[in-house]
C-alpha atoms as a PDB file:
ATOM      1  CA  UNK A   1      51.046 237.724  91.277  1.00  0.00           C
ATOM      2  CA  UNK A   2      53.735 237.393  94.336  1.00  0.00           C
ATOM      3  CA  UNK A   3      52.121 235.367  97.503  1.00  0.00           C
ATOM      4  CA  UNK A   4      54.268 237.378  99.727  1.00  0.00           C
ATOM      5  CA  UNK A   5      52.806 239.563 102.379  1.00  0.00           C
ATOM      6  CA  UNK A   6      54.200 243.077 103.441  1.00  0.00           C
ATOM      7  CA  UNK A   7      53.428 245.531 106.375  1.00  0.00           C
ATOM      8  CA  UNK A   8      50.833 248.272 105.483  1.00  0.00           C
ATOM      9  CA  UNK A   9      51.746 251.456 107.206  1.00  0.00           C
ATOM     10  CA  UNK A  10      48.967 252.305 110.122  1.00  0.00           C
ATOM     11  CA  UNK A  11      47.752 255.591 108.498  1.00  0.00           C
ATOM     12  CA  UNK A  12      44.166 257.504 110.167  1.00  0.00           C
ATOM     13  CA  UNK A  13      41.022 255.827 109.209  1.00  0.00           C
ATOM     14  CA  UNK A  14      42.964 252.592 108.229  1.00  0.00           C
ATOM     15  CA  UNK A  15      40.465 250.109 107.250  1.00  0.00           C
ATOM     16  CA  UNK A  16      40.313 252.705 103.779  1.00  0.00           C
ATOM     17  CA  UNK A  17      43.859 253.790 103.997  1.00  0.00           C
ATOM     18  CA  UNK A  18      45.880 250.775 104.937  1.00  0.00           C
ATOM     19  CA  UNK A  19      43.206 247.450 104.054  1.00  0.00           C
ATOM     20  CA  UNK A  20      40.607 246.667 101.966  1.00  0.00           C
ATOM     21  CA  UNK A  21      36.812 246.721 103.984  1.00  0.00           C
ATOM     22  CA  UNK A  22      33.757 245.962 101.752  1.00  0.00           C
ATOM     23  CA  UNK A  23      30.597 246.403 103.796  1.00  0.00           C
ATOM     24  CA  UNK A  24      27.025 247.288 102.736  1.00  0.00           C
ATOM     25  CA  UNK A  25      25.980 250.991 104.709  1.00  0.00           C
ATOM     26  CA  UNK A  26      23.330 252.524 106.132  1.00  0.00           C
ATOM     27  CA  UNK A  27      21.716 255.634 104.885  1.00  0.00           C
ATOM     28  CA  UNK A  28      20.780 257.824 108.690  1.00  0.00           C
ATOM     29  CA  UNK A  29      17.967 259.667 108.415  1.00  0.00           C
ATOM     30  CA  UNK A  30      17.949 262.778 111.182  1.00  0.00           C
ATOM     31  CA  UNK A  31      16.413 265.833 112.153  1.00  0.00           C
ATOM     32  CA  UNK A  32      18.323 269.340 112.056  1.00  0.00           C
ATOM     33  CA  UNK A  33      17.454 272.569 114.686  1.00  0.00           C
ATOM     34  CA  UNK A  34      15.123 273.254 111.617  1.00  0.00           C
ATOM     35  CA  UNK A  35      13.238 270.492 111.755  1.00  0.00           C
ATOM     36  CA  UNK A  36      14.243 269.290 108.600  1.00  0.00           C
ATOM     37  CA  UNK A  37      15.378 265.666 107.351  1.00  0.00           C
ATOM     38  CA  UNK A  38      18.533 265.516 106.125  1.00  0.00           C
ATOM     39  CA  UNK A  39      20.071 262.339 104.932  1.00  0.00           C
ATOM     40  CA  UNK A  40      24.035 260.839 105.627  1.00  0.00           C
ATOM     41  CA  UNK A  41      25.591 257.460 104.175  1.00  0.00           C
ATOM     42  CA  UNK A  42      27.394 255.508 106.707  1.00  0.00           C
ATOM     43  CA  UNK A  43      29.416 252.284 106.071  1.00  0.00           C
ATOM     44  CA  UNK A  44      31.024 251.803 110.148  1.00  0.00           C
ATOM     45  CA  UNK A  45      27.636 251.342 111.217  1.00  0.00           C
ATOM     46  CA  UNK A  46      26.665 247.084 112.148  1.00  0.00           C
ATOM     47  CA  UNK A  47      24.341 245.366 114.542  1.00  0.00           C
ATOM     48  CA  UNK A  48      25.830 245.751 117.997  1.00  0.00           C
ATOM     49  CA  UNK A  49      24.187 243.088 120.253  1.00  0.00           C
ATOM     50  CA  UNK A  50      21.654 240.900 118.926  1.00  0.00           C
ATOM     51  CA  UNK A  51      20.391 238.418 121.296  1.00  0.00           C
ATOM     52  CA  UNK A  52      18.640 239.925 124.734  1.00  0.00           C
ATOM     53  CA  UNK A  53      18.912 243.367 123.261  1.00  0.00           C
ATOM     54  CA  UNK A  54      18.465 244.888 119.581  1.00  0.00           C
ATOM     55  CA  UNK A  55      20.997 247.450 119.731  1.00  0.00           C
ATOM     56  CA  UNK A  56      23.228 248.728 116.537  1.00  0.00           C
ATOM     57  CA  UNK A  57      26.735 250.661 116.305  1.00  0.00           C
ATOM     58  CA  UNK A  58      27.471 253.569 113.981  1.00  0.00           C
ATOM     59  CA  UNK A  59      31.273 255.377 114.019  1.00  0.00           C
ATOM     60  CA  UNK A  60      30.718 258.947 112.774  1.00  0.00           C
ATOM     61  CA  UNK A  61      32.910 261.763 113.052  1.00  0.00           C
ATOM     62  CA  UNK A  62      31.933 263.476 115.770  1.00  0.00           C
ATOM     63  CA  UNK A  63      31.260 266.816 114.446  1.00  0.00           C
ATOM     64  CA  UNK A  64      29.196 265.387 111.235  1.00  0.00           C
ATOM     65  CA  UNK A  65      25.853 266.938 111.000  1.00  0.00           C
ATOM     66  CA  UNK A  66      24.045 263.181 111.571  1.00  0.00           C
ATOM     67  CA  UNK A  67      26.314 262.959 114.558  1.00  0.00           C
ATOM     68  CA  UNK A  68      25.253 266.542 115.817  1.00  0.00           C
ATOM     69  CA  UNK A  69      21.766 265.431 115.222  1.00  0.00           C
ATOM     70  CA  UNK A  70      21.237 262.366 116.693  1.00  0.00           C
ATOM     71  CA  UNK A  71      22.949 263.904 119.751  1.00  0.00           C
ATOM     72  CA  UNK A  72      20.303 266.506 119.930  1.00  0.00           C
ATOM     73  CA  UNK A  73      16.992 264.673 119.091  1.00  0.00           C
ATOM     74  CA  UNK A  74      17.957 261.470 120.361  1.00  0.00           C
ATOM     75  CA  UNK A  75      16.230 259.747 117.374  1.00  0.00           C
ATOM     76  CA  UNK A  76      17.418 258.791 113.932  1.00  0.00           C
ATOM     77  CA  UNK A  77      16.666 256.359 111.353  1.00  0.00           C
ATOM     78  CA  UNK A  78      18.371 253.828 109.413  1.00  0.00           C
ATOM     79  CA  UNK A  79      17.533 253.336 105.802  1.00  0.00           C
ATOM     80  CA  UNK A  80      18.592 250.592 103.852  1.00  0.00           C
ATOM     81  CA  UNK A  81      18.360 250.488  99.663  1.00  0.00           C
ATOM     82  CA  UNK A  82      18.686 247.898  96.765  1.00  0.00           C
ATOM     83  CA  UNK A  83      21.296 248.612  94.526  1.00  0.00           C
ATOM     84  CA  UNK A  84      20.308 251.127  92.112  1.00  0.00           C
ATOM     85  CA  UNK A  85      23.620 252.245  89.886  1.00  0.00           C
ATOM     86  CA  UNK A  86      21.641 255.430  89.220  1.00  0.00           C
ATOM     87  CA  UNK A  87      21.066 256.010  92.762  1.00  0.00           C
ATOM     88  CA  UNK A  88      24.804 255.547  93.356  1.00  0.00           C
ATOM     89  CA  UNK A  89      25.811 259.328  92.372  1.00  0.00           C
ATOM     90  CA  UNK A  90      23.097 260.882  94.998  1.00  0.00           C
ATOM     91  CA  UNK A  91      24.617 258.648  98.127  1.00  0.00           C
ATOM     92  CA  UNK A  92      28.180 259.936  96.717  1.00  0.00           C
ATOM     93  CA  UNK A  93      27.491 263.573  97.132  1.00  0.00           C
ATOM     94  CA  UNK A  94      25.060 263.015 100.391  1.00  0.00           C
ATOM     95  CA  UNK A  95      28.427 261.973 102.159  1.00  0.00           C
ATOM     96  CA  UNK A  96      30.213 265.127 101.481  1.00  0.00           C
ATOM     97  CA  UNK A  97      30.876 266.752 104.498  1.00  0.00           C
ATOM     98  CA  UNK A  98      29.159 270.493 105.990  1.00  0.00           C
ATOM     99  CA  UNK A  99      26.160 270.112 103.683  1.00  0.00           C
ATOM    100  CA  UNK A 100      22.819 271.266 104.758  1.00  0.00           C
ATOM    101  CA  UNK A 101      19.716 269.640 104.062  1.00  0.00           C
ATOM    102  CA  UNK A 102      18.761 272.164 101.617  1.00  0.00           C
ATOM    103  CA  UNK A 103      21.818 272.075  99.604  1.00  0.00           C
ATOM    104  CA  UNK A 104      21.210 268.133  99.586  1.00  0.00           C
ATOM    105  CA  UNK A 105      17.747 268.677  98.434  1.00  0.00           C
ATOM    106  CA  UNK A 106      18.591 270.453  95.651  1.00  0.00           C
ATOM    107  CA  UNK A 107      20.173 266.908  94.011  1.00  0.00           C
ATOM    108  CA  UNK A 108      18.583 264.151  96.143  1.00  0.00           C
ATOM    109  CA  UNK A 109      16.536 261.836  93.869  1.00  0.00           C
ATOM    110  CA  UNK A 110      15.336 259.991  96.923  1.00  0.00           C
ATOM    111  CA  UNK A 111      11.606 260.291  98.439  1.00  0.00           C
ATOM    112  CA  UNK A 112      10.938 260.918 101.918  1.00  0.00           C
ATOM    113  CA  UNK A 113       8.049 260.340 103.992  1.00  0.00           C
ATOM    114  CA  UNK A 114       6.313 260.348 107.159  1.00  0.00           C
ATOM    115  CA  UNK A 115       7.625 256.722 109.302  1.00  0.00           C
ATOM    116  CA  UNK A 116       3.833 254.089 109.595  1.00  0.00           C
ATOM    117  CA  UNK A 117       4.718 253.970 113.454  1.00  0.00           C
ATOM    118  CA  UNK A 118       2.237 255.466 115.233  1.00  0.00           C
ATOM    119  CA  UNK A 119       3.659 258.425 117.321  1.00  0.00           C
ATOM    120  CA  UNK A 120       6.973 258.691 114.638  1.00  0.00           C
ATOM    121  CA  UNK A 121       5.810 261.098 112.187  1.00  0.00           C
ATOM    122  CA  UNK A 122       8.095 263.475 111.656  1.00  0.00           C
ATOM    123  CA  UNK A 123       8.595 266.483 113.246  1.00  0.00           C
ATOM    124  CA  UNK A 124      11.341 268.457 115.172  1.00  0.00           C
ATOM    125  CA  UNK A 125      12.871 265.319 116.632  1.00  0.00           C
ATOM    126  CA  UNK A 126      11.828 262.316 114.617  1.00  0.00           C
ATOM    127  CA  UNK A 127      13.131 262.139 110.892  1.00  0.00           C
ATOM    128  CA  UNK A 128      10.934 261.011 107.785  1.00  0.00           C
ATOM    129  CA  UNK A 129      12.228 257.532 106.646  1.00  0.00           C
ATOM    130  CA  UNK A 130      13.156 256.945 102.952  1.00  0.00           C
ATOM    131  CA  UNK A 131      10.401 255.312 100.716  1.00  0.00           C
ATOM    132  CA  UNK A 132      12.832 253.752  98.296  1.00  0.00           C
ATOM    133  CA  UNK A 133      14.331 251.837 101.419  1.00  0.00           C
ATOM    134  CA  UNK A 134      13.436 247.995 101.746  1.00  0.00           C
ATOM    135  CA  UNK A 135      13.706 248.088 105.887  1.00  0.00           C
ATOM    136  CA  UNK A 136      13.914 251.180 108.416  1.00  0.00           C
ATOM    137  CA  UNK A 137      15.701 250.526 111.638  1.00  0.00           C
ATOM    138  CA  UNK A 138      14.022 253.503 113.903  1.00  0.00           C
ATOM    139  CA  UNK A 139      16.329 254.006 116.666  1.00  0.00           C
ATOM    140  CA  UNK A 140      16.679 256.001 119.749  1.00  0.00           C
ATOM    141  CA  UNK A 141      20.479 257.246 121.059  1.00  0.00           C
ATOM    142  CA  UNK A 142      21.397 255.075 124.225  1.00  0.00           C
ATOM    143  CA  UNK A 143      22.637 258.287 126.184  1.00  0.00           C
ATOM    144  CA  UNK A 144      23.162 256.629 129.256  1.00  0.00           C
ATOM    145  CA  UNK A 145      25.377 254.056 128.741  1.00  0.00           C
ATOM    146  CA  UNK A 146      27.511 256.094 125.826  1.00  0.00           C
ATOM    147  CA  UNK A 147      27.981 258.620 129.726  1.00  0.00           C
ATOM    148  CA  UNK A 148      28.816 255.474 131.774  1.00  0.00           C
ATOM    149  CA  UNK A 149      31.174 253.578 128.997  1.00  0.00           C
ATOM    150  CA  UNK A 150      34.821 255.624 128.342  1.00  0.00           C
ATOM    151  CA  UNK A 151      35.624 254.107 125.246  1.00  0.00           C
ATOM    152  CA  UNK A 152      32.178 255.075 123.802  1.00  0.00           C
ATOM    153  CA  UNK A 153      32.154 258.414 126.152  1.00  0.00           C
ATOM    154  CA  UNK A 154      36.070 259.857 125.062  1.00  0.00           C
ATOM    155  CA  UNK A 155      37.096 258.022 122.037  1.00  0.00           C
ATOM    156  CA  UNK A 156      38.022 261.085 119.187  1.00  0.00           C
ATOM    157  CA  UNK A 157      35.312 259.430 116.762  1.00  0.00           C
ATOM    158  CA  UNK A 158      31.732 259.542 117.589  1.00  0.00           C
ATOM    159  CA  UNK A 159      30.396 256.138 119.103  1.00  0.00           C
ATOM    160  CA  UNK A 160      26.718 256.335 118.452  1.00  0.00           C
ATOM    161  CA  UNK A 161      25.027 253.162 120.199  1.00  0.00           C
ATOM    162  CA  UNK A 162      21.761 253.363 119.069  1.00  0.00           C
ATOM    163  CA  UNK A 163      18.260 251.371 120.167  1.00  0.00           C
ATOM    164  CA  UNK A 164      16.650 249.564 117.733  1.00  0.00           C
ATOM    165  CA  UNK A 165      12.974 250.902 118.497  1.00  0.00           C
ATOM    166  CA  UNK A 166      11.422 249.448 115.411  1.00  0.00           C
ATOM    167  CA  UNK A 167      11.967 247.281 112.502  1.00  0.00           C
ATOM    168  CA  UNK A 168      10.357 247.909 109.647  1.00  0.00           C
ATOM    169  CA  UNK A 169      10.233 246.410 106.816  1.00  0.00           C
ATOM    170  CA  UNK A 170       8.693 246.233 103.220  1.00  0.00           C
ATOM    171  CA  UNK A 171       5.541 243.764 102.807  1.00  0.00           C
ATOM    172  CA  UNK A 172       7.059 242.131 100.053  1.00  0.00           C
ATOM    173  CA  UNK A 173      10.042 241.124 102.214  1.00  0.00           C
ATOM    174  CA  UNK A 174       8.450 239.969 104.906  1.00  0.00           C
ATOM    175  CA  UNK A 175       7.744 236.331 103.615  1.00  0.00           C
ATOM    176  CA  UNK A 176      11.674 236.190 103.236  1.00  0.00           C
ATOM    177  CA  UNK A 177      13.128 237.109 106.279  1.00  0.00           C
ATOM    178  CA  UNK A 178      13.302 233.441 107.655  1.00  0.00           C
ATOM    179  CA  UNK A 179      15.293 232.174 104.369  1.00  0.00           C
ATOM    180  CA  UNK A 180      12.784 229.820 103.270  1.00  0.00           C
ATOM    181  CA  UNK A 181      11.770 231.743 100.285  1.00  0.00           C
ATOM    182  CA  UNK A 182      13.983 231.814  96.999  1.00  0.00           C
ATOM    183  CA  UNK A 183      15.347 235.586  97.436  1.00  0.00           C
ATOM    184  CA  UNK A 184      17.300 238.407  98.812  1.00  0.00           C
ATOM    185  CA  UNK A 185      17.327 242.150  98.643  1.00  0.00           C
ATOM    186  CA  UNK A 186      20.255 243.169  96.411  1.00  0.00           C
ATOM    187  CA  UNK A 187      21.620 244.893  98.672  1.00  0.00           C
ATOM    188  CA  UNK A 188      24.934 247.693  97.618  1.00  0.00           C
ATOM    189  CA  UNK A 189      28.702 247.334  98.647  1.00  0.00           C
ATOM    190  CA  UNK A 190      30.837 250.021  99.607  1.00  0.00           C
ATOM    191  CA  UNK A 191      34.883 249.885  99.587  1.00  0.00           C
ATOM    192  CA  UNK A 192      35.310 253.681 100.964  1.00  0.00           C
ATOM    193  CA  UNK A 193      37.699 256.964 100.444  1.00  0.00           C
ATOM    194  CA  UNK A 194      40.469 255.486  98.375  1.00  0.00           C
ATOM    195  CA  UNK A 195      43.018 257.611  97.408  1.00  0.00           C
ATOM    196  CA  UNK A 196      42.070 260.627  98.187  1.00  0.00           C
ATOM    197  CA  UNK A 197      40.154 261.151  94.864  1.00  0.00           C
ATOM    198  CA  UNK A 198      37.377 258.247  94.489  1.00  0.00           C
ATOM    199  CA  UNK A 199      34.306 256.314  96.119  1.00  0.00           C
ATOM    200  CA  UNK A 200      34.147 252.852  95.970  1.00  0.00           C
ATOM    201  CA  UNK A 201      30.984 251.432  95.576  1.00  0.00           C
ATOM    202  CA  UNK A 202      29.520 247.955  94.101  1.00  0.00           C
ATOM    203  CA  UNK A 203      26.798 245.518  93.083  1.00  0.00           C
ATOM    204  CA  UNK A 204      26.673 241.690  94.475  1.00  0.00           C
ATOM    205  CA  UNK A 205      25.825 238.642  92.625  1.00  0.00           C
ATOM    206  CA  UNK A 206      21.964 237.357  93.701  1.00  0.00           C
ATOM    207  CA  UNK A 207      22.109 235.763  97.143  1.00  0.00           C
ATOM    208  CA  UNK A 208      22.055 231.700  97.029  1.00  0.00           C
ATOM    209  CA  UNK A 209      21.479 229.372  99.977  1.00  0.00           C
ATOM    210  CA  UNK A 210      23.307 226.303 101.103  1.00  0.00           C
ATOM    211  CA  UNK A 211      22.051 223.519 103.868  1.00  0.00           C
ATOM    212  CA  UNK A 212      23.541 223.435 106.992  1.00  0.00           C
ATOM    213  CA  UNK A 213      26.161 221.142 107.154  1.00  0.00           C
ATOM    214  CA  UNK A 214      25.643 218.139 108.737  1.00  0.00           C
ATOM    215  CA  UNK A 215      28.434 218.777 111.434  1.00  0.00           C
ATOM    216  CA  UNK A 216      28.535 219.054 115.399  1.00  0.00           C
ATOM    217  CA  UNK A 217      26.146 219.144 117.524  1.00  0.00           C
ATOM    218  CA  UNK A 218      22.464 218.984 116.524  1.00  0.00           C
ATOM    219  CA  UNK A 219      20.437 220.582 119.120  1.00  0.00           C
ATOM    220  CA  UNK A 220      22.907 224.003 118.569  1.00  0.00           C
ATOM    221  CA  UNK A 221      21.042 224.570 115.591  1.00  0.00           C
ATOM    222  CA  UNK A 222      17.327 223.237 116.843  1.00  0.00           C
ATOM    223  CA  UNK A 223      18.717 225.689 120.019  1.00  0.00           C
ATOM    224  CA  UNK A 224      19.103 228.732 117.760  1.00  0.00           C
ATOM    225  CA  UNK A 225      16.597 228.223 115.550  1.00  0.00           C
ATOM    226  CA  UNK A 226      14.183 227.640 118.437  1.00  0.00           C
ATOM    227  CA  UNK A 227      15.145 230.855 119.901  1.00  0.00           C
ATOM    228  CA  UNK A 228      14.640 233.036 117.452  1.00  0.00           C
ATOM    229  CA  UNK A 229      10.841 232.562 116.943  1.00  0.00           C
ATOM    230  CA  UNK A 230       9.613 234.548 119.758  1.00  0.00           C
ATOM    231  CA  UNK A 231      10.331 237.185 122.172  1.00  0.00           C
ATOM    232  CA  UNK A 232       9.241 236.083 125.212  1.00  0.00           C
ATOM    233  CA  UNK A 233       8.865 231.943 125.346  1.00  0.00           C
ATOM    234  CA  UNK A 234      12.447 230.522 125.064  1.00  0.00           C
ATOM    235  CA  UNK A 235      13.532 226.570 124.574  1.00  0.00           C
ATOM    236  CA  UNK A 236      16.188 225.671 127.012  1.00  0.00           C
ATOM    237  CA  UNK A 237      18.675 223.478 125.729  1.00  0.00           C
ATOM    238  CA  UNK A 238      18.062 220.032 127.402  1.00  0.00           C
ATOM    239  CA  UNK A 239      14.538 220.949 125.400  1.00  0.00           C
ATOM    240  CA  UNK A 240      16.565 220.899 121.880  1.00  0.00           C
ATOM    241  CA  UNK A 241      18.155 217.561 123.011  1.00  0.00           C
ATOM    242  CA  UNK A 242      15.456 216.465 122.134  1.00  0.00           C
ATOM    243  CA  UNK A 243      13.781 218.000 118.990  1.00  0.00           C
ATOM    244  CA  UNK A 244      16.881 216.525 117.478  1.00  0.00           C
ATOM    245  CA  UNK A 245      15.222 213.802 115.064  1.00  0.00           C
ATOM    246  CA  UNK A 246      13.227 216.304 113.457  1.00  0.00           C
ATOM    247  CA  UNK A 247      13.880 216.457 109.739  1.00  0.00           C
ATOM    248  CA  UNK A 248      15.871 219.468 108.557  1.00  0.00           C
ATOM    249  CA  UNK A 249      12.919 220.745 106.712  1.00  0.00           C
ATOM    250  CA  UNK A 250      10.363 220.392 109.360  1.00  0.00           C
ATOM    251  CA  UNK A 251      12.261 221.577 111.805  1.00  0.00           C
ATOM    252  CA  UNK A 252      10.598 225.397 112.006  1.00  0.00           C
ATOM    253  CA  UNK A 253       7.129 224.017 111.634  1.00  0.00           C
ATOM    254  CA  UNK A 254       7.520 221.539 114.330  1.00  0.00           C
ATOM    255  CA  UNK A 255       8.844 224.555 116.686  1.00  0.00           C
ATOM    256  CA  UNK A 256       5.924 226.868 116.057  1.00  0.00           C
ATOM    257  CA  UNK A 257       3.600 224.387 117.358  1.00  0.00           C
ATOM    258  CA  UNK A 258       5.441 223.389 119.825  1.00  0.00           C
ATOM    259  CA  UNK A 259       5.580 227.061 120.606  1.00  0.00           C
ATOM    260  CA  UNK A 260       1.939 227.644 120.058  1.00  0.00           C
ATOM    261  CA  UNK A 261       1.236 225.201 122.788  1.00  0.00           C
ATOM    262  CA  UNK A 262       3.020 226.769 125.320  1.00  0.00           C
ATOM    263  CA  UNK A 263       1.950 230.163 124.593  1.00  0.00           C
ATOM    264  CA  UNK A 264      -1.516 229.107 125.264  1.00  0.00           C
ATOM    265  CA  UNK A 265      -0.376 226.907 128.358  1.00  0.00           C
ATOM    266  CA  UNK A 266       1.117 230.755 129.483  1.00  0.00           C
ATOM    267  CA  UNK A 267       4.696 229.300 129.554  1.00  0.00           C
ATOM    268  CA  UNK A 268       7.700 231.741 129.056  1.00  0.00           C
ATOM    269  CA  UNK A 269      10.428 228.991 128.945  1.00  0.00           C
ATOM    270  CA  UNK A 270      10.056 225.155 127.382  1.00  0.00           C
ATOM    271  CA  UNK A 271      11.885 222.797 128.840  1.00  0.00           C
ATOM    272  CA  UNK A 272      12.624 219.200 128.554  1.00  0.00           C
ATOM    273  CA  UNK A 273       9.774 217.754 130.462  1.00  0.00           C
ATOM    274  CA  UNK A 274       7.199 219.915 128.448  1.00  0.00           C
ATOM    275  CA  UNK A 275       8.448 218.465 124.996  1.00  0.00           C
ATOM    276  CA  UNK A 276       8.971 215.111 126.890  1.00  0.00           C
ATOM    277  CA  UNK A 277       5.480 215.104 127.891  1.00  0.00           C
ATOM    278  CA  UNK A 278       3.973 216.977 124.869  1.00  0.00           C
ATOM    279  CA  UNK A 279       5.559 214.294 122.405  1.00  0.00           C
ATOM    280  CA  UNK A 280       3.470 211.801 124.994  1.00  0.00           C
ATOM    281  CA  UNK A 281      -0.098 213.469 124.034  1.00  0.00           C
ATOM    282  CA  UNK A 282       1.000 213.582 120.351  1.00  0.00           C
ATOM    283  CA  UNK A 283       1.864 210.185 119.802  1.00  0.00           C
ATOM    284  CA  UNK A 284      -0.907 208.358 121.641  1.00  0.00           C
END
């Protein structure tokens, strides 16, 4: 095998034409001017900003019937599956282009139902969510700032930035999402349109986990960690400083109380002279 590179020609919708891109996707639920779900694969869609906001990107074309949707309604929802080799065929012809949701219907092996959320049930603008899915992203079309952004606003594809309203996700999940369990969803790869002829889809090997390395700074990692366990009370980072010593594997444990303290003290930001003085009370 030569370990020479070459150029790629630039062709239309390069990262299938002129690159290899593996990616899991997104199955979009939506609603149509009947009022019916229908159901679209999408592998350009990925979290957009995710640390003030909860925001996620999808690039459609912009006359696809999710993209027509969405634009309508305002309100779609993202469905996300295990991999299921004899699901694989359905999510192949879903992304053929023009279909209606009755022609999908006719071959869709999927279930839908009505979304838990209270005021989401489906109707003429919000879609039923699929059952087989192991999370649901409901999410509402950020019209505004698509209008006040040019690249998003006049690019030829459609740019749909979309509001993560809701996360839901299966029971049995939920003890997982942290990492300190023992498992992942399985979740499916796609490698797109090659050729002009065939889909590209996959299966992963089961997920593993590895420590952290030992390497930099401590308190970045007691800083994000810290951070991600609650909405509204944040650690600032002279606070980490010092939640350095904390052993690797009590490191979340010692955060939610710390966090629980505060909470009940009203605080919305912890900062070095509340864990100074909190490690004070604790040790006597």
């Amino acid at each position: 095998m030569s370990d020479t590179f070459v150029s790629s020609p630039m062709r239309d919708n390069w990262y299938q034409s002129s690159s290899f891109y593996g990616s899991s996707f997104a199955l979009i639920t939506s609603v149509n001017e009947d009022g019916i779900t229908s159901i679209g694969p999408y592998q350009l869609s990925f979290p957009f900003e995710v640390i003030n906001e909860r925001s996620w990107m999808v690039v459609s074309r912009p006359g696809s019937n999710t993209a027509t949707n969405v634009k309508r309604t305002h309100k779609c929802a993202l469905n996300f599956i295990e991999y299921d080799k004899d699901k694989i065929q359905t999510i192949l012809e879903f992304g053929f282009p023009g279909q209606t949701p009755a022609e999908k219907d006719a071959y869709n092996t999927f279930d839908l139902i009505d979304s838990p959320t209270e005021g989401r049930a489906s109707n003429t603008i919000y879609p039923k969510i699929m059952k087989d899915a192991f999370q649901v992203f409901e999410c509402t079309l950020d019209v505004k700032r698509i209008e006040e952004n040019p690249i998003l606003r006049d690019s030829s594809s459609a740019h749909l930035l979309l509001n993560i309203d809701n996360i839901l996700v299966k029971e049995e999940w939920v003890p997982y999402i942290d990492g300190t369990g023992d498992k992942m969803p399985s979740v499916p790869m796609t490698y797109g349109f090659r050729g002009a002829s065939t889909f590209w889809f996959g299966d992963v090997n089961p997920a593993y986990k590895l420590p952290i390395p030992d390497k930099g700074a401590k308190d970045d990692v007691v800083y994000y960690e810290a951070n991600r366990l609650d909405d509204e009370v944040k650690f600032t980072r002279e606070a980490c400083k010092e939640l350095t010593g904390i052993p690797p594997t009590f490191l979340r444990q010692a955060l939610m109380g710390i966090l629980g303290v505060a909470k009940e003290q009203g605080l919305t930001k912890i900062d070095r002279d509340f864990v100074v003085e909190l490690n004070k009370q604790m040790n006597g």
